[in-house]
C-alpha atoms as a PDB file:
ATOM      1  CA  UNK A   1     143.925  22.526  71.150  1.00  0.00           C
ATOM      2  CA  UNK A   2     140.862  24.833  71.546  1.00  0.00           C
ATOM      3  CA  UNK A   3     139.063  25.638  68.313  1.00  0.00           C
ATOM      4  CA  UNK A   4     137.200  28.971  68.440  1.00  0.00           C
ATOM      5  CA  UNK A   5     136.090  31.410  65.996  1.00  0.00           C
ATOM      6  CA  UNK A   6     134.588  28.699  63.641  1.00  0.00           C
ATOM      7  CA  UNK A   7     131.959  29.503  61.979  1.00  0.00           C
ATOM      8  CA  UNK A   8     128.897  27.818  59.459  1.00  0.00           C
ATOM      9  CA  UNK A   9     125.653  28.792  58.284  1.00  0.00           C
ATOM     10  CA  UNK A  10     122.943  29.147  60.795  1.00  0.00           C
ATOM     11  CA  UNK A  11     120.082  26.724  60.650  1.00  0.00           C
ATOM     12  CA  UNK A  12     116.632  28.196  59.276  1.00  0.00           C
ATOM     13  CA  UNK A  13     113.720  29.397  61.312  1.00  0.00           C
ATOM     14  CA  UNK A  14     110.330  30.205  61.338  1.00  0.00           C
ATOM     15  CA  UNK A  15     111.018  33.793  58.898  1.00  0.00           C
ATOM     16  CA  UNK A  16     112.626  32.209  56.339  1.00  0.00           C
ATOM     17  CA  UNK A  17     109.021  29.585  55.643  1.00  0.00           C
ATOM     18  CA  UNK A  18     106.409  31.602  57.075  1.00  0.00           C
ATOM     19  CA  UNK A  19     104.981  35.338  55.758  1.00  0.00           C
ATOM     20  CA  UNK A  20     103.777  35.716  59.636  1.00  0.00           C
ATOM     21  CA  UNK A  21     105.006  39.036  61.929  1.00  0.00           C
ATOM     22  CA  UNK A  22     104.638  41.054  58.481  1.00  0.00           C
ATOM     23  CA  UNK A  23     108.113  38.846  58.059  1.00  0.00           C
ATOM     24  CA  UNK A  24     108.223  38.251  54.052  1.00  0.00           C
ATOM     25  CA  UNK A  25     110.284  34.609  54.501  1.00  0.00           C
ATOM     26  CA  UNK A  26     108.547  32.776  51.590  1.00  0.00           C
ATOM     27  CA  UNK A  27     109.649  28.737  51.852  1.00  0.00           C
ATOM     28  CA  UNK A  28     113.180  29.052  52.302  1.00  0.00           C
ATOM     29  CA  UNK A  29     113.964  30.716  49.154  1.00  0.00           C
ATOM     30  CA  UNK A  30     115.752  33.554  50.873  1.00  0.00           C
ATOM     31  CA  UNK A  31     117.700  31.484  52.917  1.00  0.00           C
ATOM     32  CA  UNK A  32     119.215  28.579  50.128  1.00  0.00           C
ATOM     33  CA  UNK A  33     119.829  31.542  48.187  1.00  0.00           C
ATOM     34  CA  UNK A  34     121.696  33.029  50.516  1.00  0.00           C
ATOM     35  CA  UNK A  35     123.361  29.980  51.300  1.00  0.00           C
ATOM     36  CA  UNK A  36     123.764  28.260  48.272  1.00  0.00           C
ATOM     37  CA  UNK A  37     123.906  31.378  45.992  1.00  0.00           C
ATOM     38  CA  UNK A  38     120.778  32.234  43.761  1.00  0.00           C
ATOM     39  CA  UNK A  39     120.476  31.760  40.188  1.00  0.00           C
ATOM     40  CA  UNK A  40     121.543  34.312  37.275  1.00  0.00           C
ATOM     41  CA  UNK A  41     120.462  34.616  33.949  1.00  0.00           C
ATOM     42  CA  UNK A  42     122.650  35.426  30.736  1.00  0.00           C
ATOM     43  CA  UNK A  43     123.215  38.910  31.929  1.00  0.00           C
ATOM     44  CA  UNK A  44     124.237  38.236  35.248  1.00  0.00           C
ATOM     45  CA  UNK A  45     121.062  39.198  36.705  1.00  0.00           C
ATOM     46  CA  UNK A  46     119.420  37.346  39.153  1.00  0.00           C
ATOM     47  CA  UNK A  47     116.431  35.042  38.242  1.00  0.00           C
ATOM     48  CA  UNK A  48     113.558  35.650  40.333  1.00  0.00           C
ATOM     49  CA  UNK A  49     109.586  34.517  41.383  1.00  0.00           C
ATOM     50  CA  UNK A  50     106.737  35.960  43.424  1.00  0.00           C
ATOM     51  CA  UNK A  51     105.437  33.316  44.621  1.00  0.00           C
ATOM     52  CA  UNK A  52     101.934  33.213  46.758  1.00  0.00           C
ATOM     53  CA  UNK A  53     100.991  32.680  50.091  1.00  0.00           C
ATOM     54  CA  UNK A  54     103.014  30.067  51.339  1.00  0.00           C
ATOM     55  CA  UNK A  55     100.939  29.305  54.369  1.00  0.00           C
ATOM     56  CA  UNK A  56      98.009  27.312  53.529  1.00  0.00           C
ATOM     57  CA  UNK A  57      95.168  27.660  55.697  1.00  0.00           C
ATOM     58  CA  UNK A  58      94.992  24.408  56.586  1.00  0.00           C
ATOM     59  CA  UNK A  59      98.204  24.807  58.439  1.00  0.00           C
ATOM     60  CA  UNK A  60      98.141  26.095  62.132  1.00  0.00           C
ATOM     61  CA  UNK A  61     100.623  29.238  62.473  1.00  0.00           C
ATOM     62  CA  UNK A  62     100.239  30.986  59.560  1.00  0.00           C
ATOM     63  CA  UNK A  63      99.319  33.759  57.750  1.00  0.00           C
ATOM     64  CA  UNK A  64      99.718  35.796  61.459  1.00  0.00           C
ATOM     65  CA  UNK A  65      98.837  38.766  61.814  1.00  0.00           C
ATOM     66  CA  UNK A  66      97.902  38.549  58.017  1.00  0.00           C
ATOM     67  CA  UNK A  67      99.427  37.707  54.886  1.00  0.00           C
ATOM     68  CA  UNK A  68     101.854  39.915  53.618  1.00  0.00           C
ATOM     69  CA  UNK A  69     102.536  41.388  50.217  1.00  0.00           C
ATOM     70  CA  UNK A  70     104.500  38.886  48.093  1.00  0.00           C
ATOM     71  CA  UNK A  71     107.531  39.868  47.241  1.00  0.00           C
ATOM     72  CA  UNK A  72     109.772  38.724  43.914  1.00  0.00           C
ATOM     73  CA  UNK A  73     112.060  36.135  45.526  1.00  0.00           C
ATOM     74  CA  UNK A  74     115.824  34.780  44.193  1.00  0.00           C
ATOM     75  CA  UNK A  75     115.791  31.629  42.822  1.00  0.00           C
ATOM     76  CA  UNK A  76     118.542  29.135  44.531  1.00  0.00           C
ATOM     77  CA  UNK A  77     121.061  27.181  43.198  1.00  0.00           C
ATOM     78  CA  UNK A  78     120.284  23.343  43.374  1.00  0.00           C
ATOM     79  CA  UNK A  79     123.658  22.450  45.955  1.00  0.00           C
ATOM     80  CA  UNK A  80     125.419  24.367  48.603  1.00  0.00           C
ATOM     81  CA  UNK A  81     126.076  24.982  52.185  1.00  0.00           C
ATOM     82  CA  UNK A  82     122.787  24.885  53.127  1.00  0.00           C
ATOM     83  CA  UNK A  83     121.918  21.585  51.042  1.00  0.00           C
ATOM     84  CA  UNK A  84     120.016  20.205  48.279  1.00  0.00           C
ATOM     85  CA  UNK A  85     117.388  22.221  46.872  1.00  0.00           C
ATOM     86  CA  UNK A  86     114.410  21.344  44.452  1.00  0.00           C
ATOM     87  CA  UNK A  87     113.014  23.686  42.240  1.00  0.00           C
ATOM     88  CA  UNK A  88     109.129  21.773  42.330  1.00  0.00           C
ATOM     89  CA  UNK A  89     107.911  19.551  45.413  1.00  0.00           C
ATOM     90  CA  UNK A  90     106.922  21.966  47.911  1.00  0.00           C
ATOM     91  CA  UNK A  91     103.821  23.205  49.405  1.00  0.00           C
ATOM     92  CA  UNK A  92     101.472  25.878  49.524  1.00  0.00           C
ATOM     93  CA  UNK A  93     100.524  28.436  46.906  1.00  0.00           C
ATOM     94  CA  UNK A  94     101.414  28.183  43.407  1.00  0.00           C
ATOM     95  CA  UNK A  95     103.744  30.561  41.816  1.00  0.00           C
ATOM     96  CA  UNK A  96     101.198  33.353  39.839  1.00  0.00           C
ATOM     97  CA  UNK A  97     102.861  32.687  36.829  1.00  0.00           C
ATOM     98  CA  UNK A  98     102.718  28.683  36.622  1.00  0.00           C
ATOM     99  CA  UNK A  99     104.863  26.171  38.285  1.00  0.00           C
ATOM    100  CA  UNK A 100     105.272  25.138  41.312  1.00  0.00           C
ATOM    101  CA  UNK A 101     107.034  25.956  44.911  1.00  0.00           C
ATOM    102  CA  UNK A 102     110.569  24.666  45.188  1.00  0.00           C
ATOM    103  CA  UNK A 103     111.951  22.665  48.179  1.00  0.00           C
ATOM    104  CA  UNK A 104     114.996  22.323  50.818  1.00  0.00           C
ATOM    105  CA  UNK A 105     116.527  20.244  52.140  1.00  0.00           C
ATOM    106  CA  UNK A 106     118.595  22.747  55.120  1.00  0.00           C
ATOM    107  CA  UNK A 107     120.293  19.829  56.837  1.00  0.00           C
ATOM    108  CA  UNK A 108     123.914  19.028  56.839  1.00  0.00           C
ATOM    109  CA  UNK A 109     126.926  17.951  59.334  1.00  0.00           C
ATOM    110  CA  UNK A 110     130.665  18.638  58.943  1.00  0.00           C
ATOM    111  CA  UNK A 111     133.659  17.769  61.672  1.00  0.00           C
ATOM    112  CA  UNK A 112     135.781  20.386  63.159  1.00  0.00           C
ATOM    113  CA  UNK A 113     138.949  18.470  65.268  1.00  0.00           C
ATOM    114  CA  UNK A 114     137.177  15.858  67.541  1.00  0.00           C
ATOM    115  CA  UNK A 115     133.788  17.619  67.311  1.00  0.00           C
ATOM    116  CA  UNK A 116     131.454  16.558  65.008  1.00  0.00           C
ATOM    117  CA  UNK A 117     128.328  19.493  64.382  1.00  0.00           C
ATOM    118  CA  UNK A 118     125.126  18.929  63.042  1.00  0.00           C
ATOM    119  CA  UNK A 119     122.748  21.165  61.215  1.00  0.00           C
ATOM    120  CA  UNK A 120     118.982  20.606  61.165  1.00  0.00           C
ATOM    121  CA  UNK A 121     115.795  22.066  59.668  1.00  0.00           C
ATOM    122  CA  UNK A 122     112.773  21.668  61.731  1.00  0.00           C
ATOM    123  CA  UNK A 123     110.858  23.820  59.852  1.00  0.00           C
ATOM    124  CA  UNK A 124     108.399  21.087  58.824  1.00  0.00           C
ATOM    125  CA  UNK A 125     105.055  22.719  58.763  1.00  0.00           C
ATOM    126  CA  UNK A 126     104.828  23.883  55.521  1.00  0.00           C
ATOM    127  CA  UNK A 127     106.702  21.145  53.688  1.00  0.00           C
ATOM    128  CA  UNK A 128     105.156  17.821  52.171  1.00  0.00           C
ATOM    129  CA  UNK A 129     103.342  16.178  54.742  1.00  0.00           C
ATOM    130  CA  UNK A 130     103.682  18.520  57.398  1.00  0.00           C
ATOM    131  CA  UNK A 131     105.447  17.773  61.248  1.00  0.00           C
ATOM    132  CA  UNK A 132     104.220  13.888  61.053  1.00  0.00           C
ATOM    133  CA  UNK A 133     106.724  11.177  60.781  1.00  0.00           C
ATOM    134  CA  UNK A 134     103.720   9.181  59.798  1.00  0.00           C
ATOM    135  CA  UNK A 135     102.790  11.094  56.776  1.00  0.00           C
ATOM    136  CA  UNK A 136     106.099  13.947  56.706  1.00  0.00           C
ATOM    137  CA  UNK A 137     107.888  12.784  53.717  1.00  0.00           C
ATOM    138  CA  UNK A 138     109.884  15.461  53.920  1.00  0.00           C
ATOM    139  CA  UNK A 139     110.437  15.460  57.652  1.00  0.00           C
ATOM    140  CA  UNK A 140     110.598  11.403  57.287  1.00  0.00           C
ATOM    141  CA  UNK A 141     113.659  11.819  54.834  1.00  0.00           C
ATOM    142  CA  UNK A 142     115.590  14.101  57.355  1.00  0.00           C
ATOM    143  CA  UNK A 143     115.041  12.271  60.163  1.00  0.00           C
ATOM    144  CA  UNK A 144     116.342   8.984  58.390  1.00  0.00           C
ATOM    145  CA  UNK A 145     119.272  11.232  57.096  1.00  0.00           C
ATOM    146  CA  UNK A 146     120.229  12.125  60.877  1.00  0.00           C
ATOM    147  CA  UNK A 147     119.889   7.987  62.379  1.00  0.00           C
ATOM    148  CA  UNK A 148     122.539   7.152  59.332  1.00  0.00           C
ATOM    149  CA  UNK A 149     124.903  10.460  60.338  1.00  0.00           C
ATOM    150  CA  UNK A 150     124.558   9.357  63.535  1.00  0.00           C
ATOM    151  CA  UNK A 151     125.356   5.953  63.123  1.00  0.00           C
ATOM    152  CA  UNK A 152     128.911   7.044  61.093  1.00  0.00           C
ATOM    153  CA  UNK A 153     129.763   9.188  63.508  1.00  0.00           C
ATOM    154  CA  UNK A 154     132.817   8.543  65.268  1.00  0.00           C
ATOM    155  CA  UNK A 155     133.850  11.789  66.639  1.00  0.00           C
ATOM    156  CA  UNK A 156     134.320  12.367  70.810  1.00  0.00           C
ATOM    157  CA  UNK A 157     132.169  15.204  71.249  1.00  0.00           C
ATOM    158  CA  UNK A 158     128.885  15.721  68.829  1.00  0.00           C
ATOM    159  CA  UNK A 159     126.622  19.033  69.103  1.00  0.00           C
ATOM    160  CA  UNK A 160     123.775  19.580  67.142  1.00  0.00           C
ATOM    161  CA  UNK A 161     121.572  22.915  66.308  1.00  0.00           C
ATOM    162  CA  UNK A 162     118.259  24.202  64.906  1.00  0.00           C
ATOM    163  CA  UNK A 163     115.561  26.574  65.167  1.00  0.00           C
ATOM    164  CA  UNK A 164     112.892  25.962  67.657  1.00  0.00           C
ATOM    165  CA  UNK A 165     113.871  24.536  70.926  1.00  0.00           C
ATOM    166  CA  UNK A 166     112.117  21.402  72.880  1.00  0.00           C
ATOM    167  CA  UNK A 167     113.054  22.489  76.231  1.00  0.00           C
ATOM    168  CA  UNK A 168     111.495  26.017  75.904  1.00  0.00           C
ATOM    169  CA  UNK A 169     112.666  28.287  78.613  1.00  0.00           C
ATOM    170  CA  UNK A 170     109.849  30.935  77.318  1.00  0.00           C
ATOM    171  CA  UNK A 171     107.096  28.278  78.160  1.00  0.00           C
ATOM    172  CA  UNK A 172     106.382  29.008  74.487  1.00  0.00           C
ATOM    173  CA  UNK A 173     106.440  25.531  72.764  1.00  0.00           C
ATOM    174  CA  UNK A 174     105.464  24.866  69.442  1.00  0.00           C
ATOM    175  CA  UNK A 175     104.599  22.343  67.122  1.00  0.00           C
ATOM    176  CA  UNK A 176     108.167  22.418  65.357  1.00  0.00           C
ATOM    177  CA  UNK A 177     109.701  21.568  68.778  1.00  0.00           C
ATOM    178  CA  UNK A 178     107.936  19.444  70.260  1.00  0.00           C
ATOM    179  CA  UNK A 179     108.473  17.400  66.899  1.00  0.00           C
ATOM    180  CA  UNK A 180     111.795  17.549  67.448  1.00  0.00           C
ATOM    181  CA  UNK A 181     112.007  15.525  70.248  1.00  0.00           C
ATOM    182  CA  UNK A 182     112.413  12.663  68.799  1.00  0.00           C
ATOM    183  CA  UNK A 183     115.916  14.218  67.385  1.00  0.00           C
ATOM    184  CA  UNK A 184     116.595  14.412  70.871  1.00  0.00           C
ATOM    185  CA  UNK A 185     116.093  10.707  71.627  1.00  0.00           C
ATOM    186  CA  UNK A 186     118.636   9.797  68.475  1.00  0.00           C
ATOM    187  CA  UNK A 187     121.146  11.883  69.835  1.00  0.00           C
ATOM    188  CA  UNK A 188     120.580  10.937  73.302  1.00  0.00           C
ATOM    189  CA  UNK A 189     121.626   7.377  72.453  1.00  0.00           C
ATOM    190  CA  UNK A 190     123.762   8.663  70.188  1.00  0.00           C
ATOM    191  CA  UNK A 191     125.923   9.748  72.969  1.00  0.00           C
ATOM    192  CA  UNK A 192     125.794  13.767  71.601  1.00  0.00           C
ATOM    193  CA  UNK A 193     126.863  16.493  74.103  1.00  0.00           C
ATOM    194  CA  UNK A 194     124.775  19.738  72.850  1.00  0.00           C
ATOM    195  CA  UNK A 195     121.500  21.023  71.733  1.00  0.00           C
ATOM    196  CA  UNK A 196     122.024  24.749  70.556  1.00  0.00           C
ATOM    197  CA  UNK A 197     118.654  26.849  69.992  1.00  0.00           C
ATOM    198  CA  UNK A 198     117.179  29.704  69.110  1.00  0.00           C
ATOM    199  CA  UNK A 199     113.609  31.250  68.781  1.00  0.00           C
ATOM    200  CA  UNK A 200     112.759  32.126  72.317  1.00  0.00           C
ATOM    201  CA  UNK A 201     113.818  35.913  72.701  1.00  0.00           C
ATOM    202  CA  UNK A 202     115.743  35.041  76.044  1.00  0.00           C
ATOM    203  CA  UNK A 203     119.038  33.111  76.992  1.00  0.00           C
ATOM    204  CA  UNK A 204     119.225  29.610  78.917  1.00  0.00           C
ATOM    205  CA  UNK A 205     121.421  27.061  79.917  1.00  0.00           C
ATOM    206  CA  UNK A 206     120.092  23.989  80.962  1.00  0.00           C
ATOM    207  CA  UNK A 207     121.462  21.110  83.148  1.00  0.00           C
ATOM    208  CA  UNK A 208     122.175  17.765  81.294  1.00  0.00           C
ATOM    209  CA  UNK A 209     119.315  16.421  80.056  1.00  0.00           C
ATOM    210  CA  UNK A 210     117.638  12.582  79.390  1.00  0.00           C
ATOM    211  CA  UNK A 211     114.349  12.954  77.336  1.00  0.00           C
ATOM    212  CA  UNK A 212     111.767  10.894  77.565  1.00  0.00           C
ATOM    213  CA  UNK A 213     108.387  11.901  76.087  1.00  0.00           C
ATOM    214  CA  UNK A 214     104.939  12.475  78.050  1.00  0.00           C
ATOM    215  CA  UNK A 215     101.924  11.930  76.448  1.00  0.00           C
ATOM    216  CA  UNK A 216      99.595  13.245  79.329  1.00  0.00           C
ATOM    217  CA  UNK A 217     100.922  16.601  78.888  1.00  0.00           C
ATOM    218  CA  UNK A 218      98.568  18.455  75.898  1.00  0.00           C
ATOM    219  CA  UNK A 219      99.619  21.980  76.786  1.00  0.00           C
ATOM    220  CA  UNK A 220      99.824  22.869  73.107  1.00  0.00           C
ATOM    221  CA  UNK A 221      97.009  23.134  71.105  1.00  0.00           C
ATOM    222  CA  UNK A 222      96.889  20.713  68.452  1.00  0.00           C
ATOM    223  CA  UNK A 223      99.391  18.110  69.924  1.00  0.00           C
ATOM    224  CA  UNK A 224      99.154  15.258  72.145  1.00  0.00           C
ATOM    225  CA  UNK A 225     101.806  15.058  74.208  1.00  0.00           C
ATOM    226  CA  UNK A 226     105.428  17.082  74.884  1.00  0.00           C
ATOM    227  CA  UNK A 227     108.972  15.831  76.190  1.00  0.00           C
ATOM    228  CA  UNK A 228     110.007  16.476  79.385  1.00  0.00           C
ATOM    229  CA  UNK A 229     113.172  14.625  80.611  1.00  0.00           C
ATOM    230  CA  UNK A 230     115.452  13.276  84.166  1.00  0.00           C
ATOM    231  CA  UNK A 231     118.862  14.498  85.493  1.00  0.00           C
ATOM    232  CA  UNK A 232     121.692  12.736  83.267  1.00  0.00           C
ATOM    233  CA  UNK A 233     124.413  14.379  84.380  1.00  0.00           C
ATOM    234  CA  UNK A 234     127.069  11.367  83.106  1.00  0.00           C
ATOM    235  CA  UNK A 235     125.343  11.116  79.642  1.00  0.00           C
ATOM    236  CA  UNK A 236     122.497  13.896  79.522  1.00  0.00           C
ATOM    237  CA  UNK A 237     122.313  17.048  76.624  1.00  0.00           C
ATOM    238  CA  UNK A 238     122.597  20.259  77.452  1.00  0.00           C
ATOM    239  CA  UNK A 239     120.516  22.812  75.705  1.00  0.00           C
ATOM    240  CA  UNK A 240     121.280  26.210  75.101  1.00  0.00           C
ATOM    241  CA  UNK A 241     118.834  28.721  73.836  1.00  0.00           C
ATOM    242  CA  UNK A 242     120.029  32.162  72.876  1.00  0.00           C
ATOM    243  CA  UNK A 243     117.532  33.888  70.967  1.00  0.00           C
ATOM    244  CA  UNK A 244     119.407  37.616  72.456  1.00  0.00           C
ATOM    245  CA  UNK A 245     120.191  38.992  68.695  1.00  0.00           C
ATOM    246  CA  UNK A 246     117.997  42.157  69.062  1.00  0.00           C
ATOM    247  CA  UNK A 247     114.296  41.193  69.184  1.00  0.00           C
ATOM    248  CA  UNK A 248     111.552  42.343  71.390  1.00  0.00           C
ATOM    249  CA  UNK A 249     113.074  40.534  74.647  1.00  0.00           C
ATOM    250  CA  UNK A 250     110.902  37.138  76.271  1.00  0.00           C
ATOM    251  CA  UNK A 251     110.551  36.484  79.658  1.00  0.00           C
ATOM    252  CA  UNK A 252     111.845  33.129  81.898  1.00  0.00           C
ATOM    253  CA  UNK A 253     109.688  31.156  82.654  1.00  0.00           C
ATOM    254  CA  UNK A 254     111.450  29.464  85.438  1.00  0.00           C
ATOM    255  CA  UNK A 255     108.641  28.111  87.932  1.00  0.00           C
ATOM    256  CA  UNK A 256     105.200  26.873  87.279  1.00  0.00           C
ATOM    257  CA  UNK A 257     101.863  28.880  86.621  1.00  0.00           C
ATOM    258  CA  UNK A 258      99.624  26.103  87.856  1.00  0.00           C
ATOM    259  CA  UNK A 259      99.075  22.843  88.949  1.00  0.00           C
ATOM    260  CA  UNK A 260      99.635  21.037  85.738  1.00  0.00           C
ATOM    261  CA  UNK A 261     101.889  23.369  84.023  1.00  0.00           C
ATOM    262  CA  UNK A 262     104.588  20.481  83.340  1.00  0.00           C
ATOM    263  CA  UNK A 263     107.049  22.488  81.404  1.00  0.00           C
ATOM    264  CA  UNK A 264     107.041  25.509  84.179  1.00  0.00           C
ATOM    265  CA  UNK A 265     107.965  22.642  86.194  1.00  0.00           C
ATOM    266  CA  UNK A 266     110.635  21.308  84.275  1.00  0.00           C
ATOM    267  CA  UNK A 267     112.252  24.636  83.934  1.00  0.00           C
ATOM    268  CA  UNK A 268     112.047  24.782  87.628  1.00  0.00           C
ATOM    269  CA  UNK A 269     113.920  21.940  87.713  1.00  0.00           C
ATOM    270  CA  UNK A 270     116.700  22.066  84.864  1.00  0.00           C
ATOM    271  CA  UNK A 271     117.127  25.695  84.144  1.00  0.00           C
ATOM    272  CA  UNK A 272     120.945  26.399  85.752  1.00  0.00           C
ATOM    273  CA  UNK A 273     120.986  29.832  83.991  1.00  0.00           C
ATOM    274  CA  UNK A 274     118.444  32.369  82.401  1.00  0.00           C
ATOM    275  CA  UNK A 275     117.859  35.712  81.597  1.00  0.00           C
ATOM    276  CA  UNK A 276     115.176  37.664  79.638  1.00  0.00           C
ATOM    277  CA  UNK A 277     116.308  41.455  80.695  1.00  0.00           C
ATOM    278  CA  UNK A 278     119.375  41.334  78.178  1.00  0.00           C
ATOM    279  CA  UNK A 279     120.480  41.428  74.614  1.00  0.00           C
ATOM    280  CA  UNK A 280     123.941  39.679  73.879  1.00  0.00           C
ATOM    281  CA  UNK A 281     125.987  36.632  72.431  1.00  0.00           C
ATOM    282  CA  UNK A 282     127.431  33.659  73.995  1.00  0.00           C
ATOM    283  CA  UNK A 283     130.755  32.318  72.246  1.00  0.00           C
ATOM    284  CA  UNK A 284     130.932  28.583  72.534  1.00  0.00           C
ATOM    285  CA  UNK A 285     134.815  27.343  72.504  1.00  0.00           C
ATOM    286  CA  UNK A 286     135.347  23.498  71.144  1.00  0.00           C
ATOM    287  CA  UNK A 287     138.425  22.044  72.649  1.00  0.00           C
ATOM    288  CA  UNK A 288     139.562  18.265  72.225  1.00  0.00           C
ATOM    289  CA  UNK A 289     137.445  16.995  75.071  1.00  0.00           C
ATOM    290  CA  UNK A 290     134.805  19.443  75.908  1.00  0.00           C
ATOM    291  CA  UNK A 291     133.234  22.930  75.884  1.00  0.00           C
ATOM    292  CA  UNK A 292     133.849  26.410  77.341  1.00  0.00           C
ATOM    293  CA  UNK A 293     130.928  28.786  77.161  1.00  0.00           C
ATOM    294  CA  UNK A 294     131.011  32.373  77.834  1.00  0.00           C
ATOM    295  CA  UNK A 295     127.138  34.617  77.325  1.00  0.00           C
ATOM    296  CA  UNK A 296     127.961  38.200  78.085  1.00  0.00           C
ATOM    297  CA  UNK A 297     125.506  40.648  78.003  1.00  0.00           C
ATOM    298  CA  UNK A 298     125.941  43.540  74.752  1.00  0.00           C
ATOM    299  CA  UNK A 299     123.543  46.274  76.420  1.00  0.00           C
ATOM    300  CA  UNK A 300     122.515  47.514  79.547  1.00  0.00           C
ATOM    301  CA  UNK A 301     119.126  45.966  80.689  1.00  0.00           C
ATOM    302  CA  UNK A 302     116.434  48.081  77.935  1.00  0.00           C
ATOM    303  CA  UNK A 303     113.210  46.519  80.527  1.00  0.00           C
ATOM    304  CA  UNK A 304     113.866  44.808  83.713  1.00  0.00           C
ATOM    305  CA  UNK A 305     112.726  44.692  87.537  1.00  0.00           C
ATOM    306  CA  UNK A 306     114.428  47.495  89.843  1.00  0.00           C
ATOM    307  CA  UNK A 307     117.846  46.535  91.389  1.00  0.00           C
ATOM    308  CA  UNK A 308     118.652  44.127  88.048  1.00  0.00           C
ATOM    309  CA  UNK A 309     122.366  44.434  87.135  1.00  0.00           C
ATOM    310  CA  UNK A 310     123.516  46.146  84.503  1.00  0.00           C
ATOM    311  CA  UNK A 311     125.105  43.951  82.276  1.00  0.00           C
ATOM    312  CA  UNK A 312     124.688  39.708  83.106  1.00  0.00           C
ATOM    313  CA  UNK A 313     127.501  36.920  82.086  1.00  0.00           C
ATOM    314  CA  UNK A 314     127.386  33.528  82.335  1.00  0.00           C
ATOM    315  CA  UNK A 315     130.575  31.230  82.051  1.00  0.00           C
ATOM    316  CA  UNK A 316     131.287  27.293  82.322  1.00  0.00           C
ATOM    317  CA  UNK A 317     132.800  24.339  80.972  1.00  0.00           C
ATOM    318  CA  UNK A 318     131.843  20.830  80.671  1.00  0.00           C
ATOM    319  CA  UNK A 319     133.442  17.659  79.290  1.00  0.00           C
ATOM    320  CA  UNK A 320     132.288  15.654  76.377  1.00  0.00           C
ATOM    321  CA  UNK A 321     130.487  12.094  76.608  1.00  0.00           C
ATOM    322  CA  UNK A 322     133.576  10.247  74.287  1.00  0.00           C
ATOM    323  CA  UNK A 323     130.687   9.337  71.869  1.00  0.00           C
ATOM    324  CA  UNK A 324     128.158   6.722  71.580  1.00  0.00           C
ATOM    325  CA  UNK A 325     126.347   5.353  74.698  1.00  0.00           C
END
C-alpha cells in the first residue's frame, strides 16, 4: 500500500536562527512557536520578547548583510511537534529587558507504515558550543539522540531530512553541512535509504551514496576537511535537494572549476539529475518497500540558456535497503 500525501513539520533552516538576508529569524523562536504553539497570557494574548542580535560576532555567518531591526518575537510553548524547548540556555544576545535566550531542541522521528522518518536540526552555529562535537553540547545531545533512534529502529525503509545539505549540488557548502556528515555515517550503517535537503536554490537527485570523509579537502573557509563519498548502489543514500519554493534560483554545479575542486568533481560523478532554471515541487510517494519520486516543474523557465525546455520533470523509483547493514 502506497502512502502519499503525508505530511509533518519541516525541519528548520538558516532564517529561523540567523537575522542575515534582512531575514528577521531570531533563534528559532518563530519556528517552535509555530510548531509547538506560542504562549498566551490571561487575556489570550500572546506573550512576547525582542530579543537582540542573535548572531554573535564571534560566529562566522552572521549578522549578513547587517543586523536587522529586532522584532518582538512569540514566546513557545515548552513541548510540541517540533520538540522540547527551553526558555534560558541559548546563545547570543541577551533579551533588552533581562533574561536570557531560550533554546530548541527541533529534532524528532515518527513511523508512517514500514517507513520510519527522521527530523533533524543542524542549525548548530548559534547554539551552546557551536558545530563541534567536541565542545557542541547542544549539537553533542542531538547527535547522541539520533545513534539511540537509530539503534531502535526496526522499520524497512528509514529517510531522514534537514536543512543544509552535505552533498551540495550548488558547490555552496557550509559549515552546518559539512557537520552533518557525520549524520550521514550513522545512517549509512544504519542501513537508511534517504537524505532529503533543502537550502541550495536548485533541485538534485543524486545516485546512492557511501560517505566517507576527506580531510585534504579545505574548500571552506574555516573547516578542515569535507565528505565526499563511493558508488553504493546495494546500500548507498540518496540525497535529494529541492530548495525550488520561490527563491532567487542557484545554479548546478555539475563539473569541476579547477584542478582541486573536489566537490565539482563529485557532482560530476553522482549527480543523476539537476536543474537550476526552474521553480517547482517534487512529491515523494512511500510504499511498503520503496520510493516513487516525481519533481515537476511549477513555472516556465524565469532565467535559463536559449533552447532550455519549458517546463522539466524528473521521475523514478527505487527500493528500500530492509534496514540495518
Amino acid at each position: 500500500m502506497a502512502l502519499s500525501n503525508f505530511s509533518s513539520g519541516p525541519p528548520p533552516g538558516n532564517h529561523e536562527f540567523y537575522d542575515e538576508h534582512s531575514a528577521t529569524g531570531v533563534a528559532g523562536y518563530g519556528y517552535f512557536s509555530y510548531f509547538n504553539g506560542f504562549q498566551v497570557d490571561a487575556n489570550g494574548n500572546p506573550i512576547t520578547v525582542t530579543l537582540g542580535d542573535p548572531c554573535p560576532s564571534t560566529m562566522t555567518g552572521c549578522g549578513y548583510p547587517g543586523l536587522t531591526t529586532s522584532n518582538p518575537q512569540p514566546v513557545p510553548r515548552s513541548d510540541g511537534q517540533a520538540g522540547h524547548f527551553e526558555p534560558t540556555g541559548g546563545v547570543g544576545g541577551t533579551i533588552p529587558s533581562g533574561g536570557t535566550v531560550g533554546v530548541g531542541d527541533g529534532w524528532y522521528s515518527y513511523n508512517v507504515g514500514s517507513w520510519h522518518l527522521i527530523s533533524l536540526n543542524i542549525e548548530c552555529e548559534t547554539q551552546p558550543g557551536g558545530c563541534s562535537y567536541s565542545s557542541g553540547t547542544w549539537l553533542s545531545a542531538e547527535t547522541a539522540w539520533l545513534k539511540k533512534d537509530l539503534e531502535e529502529n526496526r522499520s524497512a525503509c528509514t529517510a531522514a531530512y534537514w536543512h543544509q545539505p552535505t552533498f551540495s549540488s550548488a558547490d555552496s557548502l557550509t559549515e552546518e553541512g559539512i557537520t552533518a556528515g557525520t549524520w550521514w555515517q550513522m545512517l549509512y550503517d544504519a542501513g537508511a535509504d534517504l537524505v532529503l535537503n533543502g537550502h541550495d536554490h536548485l533541485y538534485a537527485r543524486y545516485a546512492p551514496i557511501r560517505p566517507y570523509f576527506d580531510a585534504s579537502d579545505t574548500s571552506v573557509t574555516g573547516v578542515t576537511g569535507t565528505w565526499l563519498g563511493t558508488s553504493d548502489p546495494n546500500s548507498g543514500i540518496r540525497e535529494f535537494i529541492v530548495g525550488t519554493g520561490g527563491e532567487t534560483l542557484d545554479t548546478v554545479v555539475s563539473a569541476p572549476t579547477s584542478p582541486t575542486d573536489w566537490d565539482g568533481q563529485f557532482n560530476q560523478q553522482f549527480l543523476e539529475a539537476a536543474t537550476g532554471n526552474y521553480w517547482g515541487v517534487m512529491a515523494l510517494t512511500l510504499g511498503e518497500h520503496g520510493y516513487q519520486w516525481d519533481y515537476e516543474s511549477a513555472l516556465e523557465a524565469p532565467v535559463a540558456p536559449a533552447g532550455t525546455p519549458a517546463s522539466y520533470s524528473d521521475k523514478g523509483s527505487a527500493t528500500c535497503h530492509g534496514g540495518h547493514n
